[in-house]
C-alpha atoms as a PDB file:
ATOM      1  CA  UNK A   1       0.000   0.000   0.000  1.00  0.00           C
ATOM      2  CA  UNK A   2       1.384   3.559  -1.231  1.00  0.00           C
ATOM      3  CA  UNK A   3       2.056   6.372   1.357  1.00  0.00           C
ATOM      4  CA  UNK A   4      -1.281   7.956  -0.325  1.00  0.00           C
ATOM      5  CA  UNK A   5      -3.289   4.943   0.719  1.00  0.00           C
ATOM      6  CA  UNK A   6      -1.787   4.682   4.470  1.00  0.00           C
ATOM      7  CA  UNK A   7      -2.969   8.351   5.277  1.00  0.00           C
ATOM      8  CA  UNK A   8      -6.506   7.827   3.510  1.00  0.00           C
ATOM      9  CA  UNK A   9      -7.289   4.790   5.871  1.00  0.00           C
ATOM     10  CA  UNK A  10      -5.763   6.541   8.580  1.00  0.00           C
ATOM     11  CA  UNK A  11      -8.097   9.693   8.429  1.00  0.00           C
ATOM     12  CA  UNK A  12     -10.791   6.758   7.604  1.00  0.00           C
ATOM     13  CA  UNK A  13     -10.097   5.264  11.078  1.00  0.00           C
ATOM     14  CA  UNK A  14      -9.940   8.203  13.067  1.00  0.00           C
ATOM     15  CA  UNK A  15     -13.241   9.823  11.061  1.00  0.00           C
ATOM     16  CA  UNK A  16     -15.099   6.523  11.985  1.00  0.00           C
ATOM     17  CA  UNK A  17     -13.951   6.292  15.683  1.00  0.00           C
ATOM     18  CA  UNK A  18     -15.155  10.083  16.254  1.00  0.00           C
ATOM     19  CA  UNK A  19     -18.479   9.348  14.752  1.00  0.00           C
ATOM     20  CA  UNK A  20     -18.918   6.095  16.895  1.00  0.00           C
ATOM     21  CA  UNK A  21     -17.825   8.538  20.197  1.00  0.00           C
ATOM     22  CA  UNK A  22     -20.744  10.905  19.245  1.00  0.00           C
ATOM     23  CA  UNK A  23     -23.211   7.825  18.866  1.00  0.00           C
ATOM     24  CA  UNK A  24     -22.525   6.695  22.174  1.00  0.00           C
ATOM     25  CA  UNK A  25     -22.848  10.043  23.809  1.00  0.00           C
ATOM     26  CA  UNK A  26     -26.242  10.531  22.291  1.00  0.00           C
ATOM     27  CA  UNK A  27     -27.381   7.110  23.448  1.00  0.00           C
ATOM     28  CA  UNK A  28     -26.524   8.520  26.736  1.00  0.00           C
ATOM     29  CA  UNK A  29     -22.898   6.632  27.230  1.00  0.00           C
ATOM     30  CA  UNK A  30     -20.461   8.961  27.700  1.00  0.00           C
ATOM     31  CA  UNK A  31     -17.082   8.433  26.501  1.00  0.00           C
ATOM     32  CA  UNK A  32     -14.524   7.760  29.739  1.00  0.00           C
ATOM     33  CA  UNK A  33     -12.489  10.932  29.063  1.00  0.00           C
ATOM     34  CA  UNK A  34     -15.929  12.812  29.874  1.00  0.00           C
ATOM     35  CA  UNK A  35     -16.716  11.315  33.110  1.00  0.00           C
ATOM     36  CA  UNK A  36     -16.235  13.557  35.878  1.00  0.00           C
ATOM     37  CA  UNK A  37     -13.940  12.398  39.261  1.00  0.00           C
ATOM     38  CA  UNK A  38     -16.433  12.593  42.068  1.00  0.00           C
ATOM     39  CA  UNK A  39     -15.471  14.711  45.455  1.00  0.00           C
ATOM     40  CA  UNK A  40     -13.241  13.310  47.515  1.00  0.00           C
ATOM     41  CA  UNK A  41     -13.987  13.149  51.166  1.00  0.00           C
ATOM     42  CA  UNK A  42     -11.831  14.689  53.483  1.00  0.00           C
ATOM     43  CA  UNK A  43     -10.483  12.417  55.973  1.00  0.00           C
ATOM     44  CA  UNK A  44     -10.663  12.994  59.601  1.00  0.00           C
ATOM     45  CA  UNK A  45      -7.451  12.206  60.399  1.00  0.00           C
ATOM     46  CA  UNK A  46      -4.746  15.062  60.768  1.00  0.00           C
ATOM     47  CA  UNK A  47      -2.029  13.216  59.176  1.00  0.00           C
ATOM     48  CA  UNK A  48      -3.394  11.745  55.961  1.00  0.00           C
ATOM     49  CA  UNK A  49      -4.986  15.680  54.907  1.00  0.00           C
ATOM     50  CA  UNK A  50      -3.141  17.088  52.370  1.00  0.00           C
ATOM     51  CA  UNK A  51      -1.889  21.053  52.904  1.00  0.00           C
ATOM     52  CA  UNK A  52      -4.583  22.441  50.805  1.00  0.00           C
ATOM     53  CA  UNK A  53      -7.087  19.616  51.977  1.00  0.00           C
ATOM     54  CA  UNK A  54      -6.336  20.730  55.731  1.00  0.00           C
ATOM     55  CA  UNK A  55      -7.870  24.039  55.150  1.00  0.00           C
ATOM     56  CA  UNK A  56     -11.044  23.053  54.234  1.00  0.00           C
ATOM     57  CA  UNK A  57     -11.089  20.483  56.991  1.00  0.00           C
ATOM     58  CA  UNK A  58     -10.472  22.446  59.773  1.00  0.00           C
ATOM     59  CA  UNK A  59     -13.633  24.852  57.808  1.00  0.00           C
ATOM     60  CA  UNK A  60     -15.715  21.899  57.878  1.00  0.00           C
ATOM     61  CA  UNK A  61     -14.604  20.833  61.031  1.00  0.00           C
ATOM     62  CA  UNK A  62     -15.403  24.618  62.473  1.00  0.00           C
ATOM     63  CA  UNK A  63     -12.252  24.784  64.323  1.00  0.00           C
ATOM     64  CA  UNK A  64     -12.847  21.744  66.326  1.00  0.00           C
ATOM     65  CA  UNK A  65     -10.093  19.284  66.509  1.00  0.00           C
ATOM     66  CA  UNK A  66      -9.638  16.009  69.002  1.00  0.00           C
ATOM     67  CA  UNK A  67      -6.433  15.562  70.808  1.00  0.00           C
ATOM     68  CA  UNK A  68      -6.940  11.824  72.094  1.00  0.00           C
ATOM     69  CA  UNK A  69      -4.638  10.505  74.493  1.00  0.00           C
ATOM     70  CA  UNK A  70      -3.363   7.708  75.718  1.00  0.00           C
ATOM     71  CA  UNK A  71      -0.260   5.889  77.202  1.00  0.00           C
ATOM     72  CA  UNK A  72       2.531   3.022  77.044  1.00  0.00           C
ATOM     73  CA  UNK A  73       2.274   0.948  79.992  1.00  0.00           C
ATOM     74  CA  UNK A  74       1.219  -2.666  81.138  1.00  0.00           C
ATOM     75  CA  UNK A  75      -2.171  -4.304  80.353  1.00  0.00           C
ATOM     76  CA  UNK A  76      -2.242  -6.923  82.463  1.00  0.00           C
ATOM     77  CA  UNK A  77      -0.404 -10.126  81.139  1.00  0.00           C
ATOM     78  CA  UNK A  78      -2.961 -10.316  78.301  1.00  0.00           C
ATOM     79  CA  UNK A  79      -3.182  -6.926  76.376  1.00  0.00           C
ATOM     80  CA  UNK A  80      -1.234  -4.891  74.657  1.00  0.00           C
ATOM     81  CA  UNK A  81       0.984  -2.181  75.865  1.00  0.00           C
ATOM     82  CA  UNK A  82      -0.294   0.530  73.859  1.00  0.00           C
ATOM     83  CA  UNK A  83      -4.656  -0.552  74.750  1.00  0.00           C
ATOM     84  CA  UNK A  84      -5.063   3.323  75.932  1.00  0.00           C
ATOM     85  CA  UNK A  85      -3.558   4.958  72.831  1.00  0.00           C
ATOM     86  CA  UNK A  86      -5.789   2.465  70.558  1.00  0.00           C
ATOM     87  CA  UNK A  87      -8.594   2.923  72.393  1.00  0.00           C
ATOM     88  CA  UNK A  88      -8.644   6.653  72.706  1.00  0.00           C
ATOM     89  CA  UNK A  89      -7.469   7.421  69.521  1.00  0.00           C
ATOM     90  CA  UNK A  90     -10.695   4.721  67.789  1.00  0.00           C
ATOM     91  CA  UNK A  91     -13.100   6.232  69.736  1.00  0.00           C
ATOM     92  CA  UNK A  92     -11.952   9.885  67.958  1.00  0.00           C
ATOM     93  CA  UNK A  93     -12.002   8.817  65.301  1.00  0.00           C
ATOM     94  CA  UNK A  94     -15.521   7.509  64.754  1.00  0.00           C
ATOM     95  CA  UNK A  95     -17.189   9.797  66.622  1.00  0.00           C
ATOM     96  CA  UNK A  96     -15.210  12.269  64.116  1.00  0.00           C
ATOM     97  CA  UNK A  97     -16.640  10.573  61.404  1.00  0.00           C
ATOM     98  CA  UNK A  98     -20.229  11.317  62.869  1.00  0.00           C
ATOM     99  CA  UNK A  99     -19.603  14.595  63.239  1.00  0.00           C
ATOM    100  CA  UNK A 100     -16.899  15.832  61.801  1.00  0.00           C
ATOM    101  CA  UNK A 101     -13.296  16.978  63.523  1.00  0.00           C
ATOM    102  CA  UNK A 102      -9.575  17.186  62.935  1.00  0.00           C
ATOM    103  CA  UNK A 103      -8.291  14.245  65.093  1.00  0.00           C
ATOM    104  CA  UNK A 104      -4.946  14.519  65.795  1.00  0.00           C
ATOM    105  CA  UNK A 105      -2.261  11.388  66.075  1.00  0.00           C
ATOM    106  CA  UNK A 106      -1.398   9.031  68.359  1.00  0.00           C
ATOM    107  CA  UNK A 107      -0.544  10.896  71.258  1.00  0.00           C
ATOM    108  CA  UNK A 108       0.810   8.880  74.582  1.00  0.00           C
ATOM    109  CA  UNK A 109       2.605  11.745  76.391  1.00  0.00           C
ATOM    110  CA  UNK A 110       1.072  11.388  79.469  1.00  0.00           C
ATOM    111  CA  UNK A 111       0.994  11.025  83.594  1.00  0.00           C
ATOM    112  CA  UNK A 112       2.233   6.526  84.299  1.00  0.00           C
ATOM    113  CA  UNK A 113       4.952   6.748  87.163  1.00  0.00           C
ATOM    114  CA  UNK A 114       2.816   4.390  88.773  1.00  0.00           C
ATOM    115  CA  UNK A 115       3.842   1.699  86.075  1.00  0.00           C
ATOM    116  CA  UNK A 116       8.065   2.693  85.629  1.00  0.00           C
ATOM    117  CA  UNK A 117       8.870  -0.823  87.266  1.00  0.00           C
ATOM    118  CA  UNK A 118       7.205  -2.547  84.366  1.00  0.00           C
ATOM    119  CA  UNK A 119       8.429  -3.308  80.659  1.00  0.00           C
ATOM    120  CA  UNK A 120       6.926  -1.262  77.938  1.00  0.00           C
ATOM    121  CA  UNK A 121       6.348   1.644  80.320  1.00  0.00           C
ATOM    122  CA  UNK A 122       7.178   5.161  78.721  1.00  0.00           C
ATOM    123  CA  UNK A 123       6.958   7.571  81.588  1.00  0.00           C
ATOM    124  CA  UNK A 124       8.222  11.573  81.055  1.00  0.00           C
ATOM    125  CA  UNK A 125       9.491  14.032  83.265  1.00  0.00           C
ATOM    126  CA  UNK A 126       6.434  15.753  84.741  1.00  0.00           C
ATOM    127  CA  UNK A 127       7.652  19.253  83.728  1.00  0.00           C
ATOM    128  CA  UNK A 128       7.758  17.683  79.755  1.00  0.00           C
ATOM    129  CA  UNK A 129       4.613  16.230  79.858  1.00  0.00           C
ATOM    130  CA  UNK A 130       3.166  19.358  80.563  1.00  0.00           C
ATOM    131  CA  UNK A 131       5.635  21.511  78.406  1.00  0.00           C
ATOM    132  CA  UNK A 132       4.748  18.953  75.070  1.00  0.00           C
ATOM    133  CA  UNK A 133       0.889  19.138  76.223  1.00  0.00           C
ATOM    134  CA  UNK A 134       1.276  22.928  76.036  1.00  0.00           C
ATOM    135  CA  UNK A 135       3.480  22.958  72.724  1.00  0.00           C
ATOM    136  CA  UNK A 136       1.119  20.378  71.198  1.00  0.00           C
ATOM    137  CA  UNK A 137      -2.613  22.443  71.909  1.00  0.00           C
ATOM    138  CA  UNK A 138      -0.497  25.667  70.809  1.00  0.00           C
ATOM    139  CA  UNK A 139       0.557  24.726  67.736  1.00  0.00           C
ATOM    140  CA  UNK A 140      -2.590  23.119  66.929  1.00  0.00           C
ATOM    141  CA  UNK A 141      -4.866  26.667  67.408  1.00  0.00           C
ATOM    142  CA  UNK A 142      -2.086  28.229  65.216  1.00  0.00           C
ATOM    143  CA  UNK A 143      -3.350  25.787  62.732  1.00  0.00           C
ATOM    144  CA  UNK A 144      -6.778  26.940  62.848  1.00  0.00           C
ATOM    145  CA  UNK A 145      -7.886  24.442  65.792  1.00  0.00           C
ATOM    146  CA  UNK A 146     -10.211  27.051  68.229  1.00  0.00           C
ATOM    147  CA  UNK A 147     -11.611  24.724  70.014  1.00  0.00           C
ATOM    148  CA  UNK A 148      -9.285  21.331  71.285  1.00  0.00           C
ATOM    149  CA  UNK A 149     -11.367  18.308  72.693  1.00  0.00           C
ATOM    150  CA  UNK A 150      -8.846  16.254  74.687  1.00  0.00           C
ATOM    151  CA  UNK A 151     -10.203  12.492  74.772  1.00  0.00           C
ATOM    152  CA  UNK A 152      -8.790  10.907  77.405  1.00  0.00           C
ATOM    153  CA  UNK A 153      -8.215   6.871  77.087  1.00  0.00           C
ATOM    154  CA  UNK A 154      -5.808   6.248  80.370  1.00  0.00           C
ATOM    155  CA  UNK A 155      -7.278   6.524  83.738  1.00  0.00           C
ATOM    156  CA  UNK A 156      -3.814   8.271  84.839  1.00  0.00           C
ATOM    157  CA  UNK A 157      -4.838  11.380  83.463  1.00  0.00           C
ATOM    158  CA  UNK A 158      -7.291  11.906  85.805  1.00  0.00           C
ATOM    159  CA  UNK A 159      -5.450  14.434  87.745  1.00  0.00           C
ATOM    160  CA  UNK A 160      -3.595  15.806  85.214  1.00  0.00           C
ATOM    161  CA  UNK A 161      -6.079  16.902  82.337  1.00  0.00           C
ATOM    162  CA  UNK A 162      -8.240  18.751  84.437  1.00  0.00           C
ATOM    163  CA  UNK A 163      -5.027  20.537  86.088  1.00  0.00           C
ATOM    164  CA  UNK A 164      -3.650  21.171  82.490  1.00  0.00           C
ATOM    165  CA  UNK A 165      -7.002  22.641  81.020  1.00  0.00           C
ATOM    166  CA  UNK A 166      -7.071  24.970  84.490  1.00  0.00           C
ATOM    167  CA  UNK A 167      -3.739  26.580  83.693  1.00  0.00           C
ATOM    168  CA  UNK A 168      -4.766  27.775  80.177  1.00  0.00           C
ATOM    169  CA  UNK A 169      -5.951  30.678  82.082  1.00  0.00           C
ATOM    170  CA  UNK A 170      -2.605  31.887  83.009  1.00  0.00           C
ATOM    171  CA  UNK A 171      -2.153  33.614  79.766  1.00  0.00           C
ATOM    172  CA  UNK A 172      -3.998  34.209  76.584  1.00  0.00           C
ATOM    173  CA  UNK A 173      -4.776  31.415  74.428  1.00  0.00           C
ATOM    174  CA  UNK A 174      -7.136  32.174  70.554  1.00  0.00           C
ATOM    175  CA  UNK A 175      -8.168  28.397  71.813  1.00  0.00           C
ATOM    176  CA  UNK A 176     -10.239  26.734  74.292  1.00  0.00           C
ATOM    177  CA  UNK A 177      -9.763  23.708  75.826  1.00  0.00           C
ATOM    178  CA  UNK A 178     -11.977  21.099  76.860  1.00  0.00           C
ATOM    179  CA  UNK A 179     -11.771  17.882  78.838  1.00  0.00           C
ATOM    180  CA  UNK A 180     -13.797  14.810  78.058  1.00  0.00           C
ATOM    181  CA  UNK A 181     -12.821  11.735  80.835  1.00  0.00           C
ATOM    182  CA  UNK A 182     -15.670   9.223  80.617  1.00  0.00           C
ATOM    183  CA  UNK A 183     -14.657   5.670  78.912  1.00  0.00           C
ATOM    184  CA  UNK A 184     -17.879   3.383  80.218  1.00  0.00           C
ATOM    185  CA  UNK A 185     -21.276   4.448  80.794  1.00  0.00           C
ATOM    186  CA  UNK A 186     -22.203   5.984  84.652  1.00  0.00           C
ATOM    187  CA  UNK A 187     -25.720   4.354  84.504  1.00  0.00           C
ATOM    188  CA  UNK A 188     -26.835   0.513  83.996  1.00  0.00           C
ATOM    189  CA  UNK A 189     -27.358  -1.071  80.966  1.00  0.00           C
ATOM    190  CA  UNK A 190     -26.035  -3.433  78.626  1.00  0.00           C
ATOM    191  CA  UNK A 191     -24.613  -7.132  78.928  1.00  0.00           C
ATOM    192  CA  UNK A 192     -23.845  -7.498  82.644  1.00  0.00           C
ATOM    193  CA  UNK A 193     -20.944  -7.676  83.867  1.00  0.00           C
ATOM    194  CA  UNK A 194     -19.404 -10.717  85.652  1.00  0.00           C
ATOM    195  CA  UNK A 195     -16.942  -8.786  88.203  1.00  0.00           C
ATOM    196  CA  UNK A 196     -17.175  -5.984  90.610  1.00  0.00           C
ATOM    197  CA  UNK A 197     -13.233  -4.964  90.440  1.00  0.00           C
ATOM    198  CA  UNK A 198     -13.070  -4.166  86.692  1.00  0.00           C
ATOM    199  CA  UNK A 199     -10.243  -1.321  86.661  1.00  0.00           C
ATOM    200  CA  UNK A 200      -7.060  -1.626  85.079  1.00  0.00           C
ATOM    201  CA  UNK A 201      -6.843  -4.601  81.900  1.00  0.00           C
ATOM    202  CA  UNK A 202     -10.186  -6.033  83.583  1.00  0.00           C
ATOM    203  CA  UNK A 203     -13.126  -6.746  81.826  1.00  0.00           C
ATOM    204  CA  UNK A 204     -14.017  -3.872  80.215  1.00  0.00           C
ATOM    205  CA  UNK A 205     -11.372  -3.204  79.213  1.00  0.00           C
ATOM    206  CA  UNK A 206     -10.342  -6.285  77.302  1.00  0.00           C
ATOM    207  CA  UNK A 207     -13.742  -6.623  75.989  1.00  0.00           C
ATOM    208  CA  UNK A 208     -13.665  -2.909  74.126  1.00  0.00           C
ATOM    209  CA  UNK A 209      -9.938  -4.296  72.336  1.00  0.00           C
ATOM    210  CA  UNK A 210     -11.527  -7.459  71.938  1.00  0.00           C
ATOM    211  CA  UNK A 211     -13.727  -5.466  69.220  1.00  0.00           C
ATOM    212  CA  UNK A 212     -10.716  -2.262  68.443  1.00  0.00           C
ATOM    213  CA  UNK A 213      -7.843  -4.967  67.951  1.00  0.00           C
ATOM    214  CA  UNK A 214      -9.127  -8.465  68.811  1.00  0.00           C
ATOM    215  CA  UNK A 215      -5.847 -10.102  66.608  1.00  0.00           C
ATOM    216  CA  UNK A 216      -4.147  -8.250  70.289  1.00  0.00           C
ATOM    217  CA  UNK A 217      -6.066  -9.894  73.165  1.00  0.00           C
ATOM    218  CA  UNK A 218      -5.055 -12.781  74.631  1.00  0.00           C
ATOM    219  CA  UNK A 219      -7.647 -14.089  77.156  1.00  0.00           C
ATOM    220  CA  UNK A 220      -6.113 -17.638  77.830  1.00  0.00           C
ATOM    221  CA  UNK A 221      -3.603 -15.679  79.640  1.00  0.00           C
ATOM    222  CA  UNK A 222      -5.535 -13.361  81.781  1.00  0.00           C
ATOM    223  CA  UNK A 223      -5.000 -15.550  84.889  1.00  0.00           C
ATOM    224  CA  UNK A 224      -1.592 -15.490  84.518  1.00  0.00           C
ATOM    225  CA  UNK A 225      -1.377 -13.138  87.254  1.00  0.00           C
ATOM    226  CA  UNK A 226      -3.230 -11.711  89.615  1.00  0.00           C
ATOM    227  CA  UNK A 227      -5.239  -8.837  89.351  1.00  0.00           C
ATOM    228  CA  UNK A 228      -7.228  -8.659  93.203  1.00  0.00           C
ATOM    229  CA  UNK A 229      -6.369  -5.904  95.433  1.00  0.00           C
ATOM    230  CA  UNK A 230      -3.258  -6.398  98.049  1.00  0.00           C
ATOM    231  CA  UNK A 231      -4.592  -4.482 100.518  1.00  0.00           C
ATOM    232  CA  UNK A 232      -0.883  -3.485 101.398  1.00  0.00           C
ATOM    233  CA  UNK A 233      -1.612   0.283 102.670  1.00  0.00           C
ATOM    234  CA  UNK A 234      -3.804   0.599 105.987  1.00  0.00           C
ATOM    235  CA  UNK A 235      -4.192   4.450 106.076  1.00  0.00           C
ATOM    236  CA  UNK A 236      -7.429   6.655 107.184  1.00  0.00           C
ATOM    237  CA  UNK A 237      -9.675   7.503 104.500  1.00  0.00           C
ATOM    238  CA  UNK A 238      -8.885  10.718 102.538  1.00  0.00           C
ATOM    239  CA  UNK A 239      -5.160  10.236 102.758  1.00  0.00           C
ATOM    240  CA  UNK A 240      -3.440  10.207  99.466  1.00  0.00           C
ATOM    241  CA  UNK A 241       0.033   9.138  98.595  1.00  0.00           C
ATOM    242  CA  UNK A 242       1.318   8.323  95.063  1.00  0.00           C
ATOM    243  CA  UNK A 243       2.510   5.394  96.029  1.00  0.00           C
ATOM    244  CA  UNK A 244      -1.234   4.122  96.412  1.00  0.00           C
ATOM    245  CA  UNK A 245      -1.532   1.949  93.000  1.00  0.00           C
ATOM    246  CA  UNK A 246       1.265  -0.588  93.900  1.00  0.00           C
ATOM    247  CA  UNK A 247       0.473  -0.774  97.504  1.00  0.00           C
ATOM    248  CA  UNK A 248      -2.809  -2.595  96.228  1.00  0.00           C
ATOM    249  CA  UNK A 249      -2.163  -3.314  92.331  1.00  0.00           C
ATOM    250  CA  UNK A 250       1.918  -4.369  92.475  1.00  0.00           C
ATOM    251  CA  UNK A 251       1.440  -6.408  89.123  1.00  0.00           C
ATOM    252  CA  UNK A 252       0.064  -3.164  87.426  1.00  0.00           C
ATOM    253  CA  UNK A 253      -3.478  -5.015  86.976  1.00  0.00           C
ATOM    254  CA  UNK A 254      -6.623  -4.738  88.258  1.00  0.00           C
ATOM    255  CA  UNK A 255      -9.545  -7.073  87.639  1.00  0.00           C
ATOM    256  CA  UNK A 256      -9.822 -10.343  85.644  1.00  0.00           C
ATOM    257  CA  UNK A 257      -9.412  -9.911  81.753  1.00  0.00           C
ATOM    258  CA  UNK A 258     -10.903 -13.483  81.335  1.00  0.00           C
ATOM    259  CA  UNK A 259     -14.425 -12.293  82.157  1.00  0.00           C
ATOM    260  CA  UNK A 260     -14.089 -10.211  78.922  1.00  0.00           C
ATOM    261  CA  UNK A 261     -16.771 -10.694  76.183  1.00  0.00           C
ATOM    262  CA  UNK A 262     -17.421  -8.695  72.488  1.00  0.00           C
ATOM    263  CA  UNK A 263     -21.050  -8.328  73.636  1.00  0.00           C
ATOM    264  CA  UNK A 264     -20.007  -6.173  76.744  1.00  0.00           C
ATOM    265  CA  UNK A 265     -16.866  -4.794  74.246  1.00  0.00           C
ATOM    266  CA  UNK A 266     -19.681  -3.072  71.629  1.00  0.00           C
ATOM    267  CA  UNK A 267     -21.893  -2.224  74.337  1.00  0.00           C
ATOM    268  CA  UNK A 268     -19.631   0.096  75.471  1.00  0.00           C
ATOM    269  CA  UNK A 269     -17.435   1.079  72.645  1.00  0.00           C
ATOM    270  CA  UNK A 270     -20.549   1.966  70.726  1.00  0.00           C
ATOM    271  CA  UNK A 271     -21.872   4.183  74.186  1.00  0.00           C
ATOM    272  CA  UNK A 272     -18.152   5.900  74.160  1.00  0.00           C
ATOM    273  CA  UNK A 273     -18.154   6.738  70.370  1.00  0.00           C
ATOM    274  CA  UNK A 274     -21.465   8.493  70.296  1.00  0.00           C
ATOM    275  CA  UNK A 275     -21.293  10.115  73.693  1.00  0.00           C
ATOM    276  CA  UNK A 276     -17.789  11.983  72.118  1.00  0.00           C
ATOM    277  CA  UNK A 277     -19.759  12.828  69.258  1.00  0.00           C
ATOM    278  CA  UNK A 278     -22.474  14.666  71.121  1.00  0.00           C
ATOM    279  CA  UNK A 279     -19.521  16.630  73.059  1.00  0.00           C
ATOM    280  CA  UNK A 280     -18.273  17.906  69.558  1.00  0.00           C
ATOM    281  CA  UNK A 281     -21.983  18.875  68.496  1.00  0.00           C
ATOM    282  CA  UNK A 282     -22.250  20.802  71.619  1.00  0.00           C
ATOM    283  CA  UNK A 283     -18.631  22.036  71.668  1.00  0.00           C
ATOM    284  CA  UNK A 284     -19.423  23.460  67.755  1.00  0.00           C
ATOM    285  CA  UNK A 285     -22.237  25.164  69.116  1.00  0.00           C
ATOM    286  CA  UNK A 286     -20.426  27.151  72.232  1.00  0.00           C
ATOM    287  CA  UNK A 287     -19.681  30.407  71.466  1.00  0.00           C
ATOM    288  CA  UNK A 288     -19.563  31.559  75.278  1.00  0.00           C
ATOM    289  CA  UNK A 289     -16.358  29.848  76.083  1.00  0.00           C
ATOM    290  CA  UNK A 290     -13.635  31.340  73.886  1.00  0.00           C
ATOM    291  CA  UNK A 291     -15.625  35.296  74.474  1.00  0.00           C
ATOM    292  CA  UNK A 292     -15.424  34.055  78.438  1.00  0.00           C
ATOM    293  CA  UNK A 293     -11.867  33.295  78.079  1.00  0.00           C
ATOM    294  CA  UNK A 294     -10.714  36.143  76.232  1.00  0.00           C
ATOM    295  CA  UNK A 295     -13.388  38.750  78.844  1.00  0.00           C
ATOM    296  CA  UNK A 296     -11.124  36.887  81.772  1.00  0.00           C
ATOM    297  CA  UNK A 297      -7.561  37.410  79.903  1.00  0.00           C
ATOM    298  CA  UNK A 298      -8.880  40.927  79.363  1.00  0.00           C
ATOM    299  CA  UNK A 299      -9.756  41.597  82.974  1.00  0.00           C
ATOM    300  CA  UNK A 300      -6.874  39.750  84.547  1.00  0.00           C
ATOM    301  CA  UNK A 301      -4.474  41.963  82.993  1.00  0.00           C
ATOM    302  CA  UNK A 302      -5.789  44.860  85.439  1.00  0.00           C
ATOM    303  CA  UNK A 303      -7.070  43.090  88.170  1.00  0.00           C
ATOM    304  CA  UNK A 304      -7.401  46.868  90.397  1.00  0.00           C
ATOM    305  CA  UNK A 305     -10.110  47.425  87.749  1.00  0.00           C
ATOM    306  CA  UNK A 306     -11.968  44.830  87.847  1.00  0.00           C
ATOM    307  CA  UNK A 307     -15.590  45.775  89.439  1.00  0.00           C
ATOM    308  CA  UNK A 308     -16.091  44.475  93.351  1.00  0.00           C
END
């Protein structure tokens, strides 16, 4: 075939594929190259946003971001070390994904002295823990985070969330933060449960990883050791010492894992997830405690002036 002939059939080809293209678009089948890409959802996790993605987050988010923490320590002989940070940072996440928030990552910066003399532990100097708390919520409100949920997962925070949220009034913040401390339900309901000391790696607590991370839990070997109180302190009520835990937990476990089910594990997983998500509906809507905050910075400046 001449040179003449090759370029005929070739302009043949190419006239006969554009007419079949407009045939299928008129019979309503659009061509691939004319499909459209579809939106993509923004994640709710901090690290997987993109820069330009992160902007319209924290806009859809309005401002509100989760800070869950948790720990490194002990679980008992049959959970991980790491069941806190997990925990925590799963319930944020879903309950971000009901209503949505910036969660940030895996955070385990946190108050465990009480656990130093076992493996895994990762315990901080005090004055870091609350140095990297502070660095942490401040550069998150420079990101565009106003108002910082805190989702506590490890019960050795007790003392030391409430303390750190207290101290953000010792100088202006363009942030507020607020505490939310409740892992299990206050009121009854649900499976019932089998023990009455169900603390530390007990049973509710290896029932809600038996649903986060079940491949983790190892029941067979939660009567390994002991987890009944020693009774090794004998002081008057409403004396506290920090040596308290050991004195009636020494093996850094309290309770019996082995009474763990899934049932009790969704029950309250499920009550956890959507009580955080009703905190962030309510926390979007609060526009009295950043005005409060910033009336109180105001005023503390000149206390003289302040009306008595």
């Amino acid at each position: 075939m001449n040179s003449f002939s090759d370029c005929r059939s070739f302009r043949q080809y190419f006239a006969a594929a554009f007419l079949t293209s407009i045939a299928l678009v008129s019979a309503g089948r659009p061509v691939q190259a004319q499909t459209s890409t579809p939106q993509t959802k923004l994640s709710v996790h901090w690290e997987e946003l993109t820069g330009p993605d992160f902007v319209k987050a924290i806009h859809q988010a309005q401002g509100t971001c989760i800070l869950p923490i948790g720990i490194l320590e002990k679980h008992g002989p049959h959970m991980p070390i790491g069941s806190d940070l997990l925990t925590s940072r799963y319930t944020a996440v879903h309950a971000a994904e009901q209503q949505y928030a910036v969660v940030f990552p895996e955070y385990y910066f946190g108050q465990i002295d009480e656990a130093r003399h076992e493996p895994g532990t990762m315990a901080y100097p005090r004055e870091l823990v609350l140095a990297l708390m502070q660095a942490t919520t401040d550069e998150m409100g420079r990101n565009g985070c106003r108002k910082i949920l805190i989702v506590n997962g490890h019960g050795g925070n007790n003392h030391l969330l409430p303390y750190f949220a207290q101290t953000q009034l010792e100088k202006p913040h363009n942030y507020v933060v607020y505490i939310f401390d409740q892992r299990m339900p206050t009121t009854a309901g649900g499976p019932p449960k089998k023990t009455t000391n169900d603390q530390h790696a007990g049973e509710s607590e290896t029932s809600k990883m038996m649903i986060i991370r079940p491949d983790l839990v190892h029941p067979e070997r939660a009567n390994s050791e002991s987890g009944a109180d020693q009774h090794h302190l004998n002081l008057p009520d409403g004396v506290y010492t920090g040596i308290w835990w050991y004195a009636r937990f020494p093996d850094h476990y309290s309770g019996d894992g082995s009474a763990a089910t899934r049932e009790l594990g969704e029950y309250q997983m499920k009550w956890w997830v959507e009580s955080v998500a009703k905190v962030l509906a309510a926390i979007k809507a609060d526009n009295e405690s950043l005005r409060l905050q910033k009336e109180f910075y105001e005023k503390s400046e000149h206390p003289d002036s302040t009306p008595q």
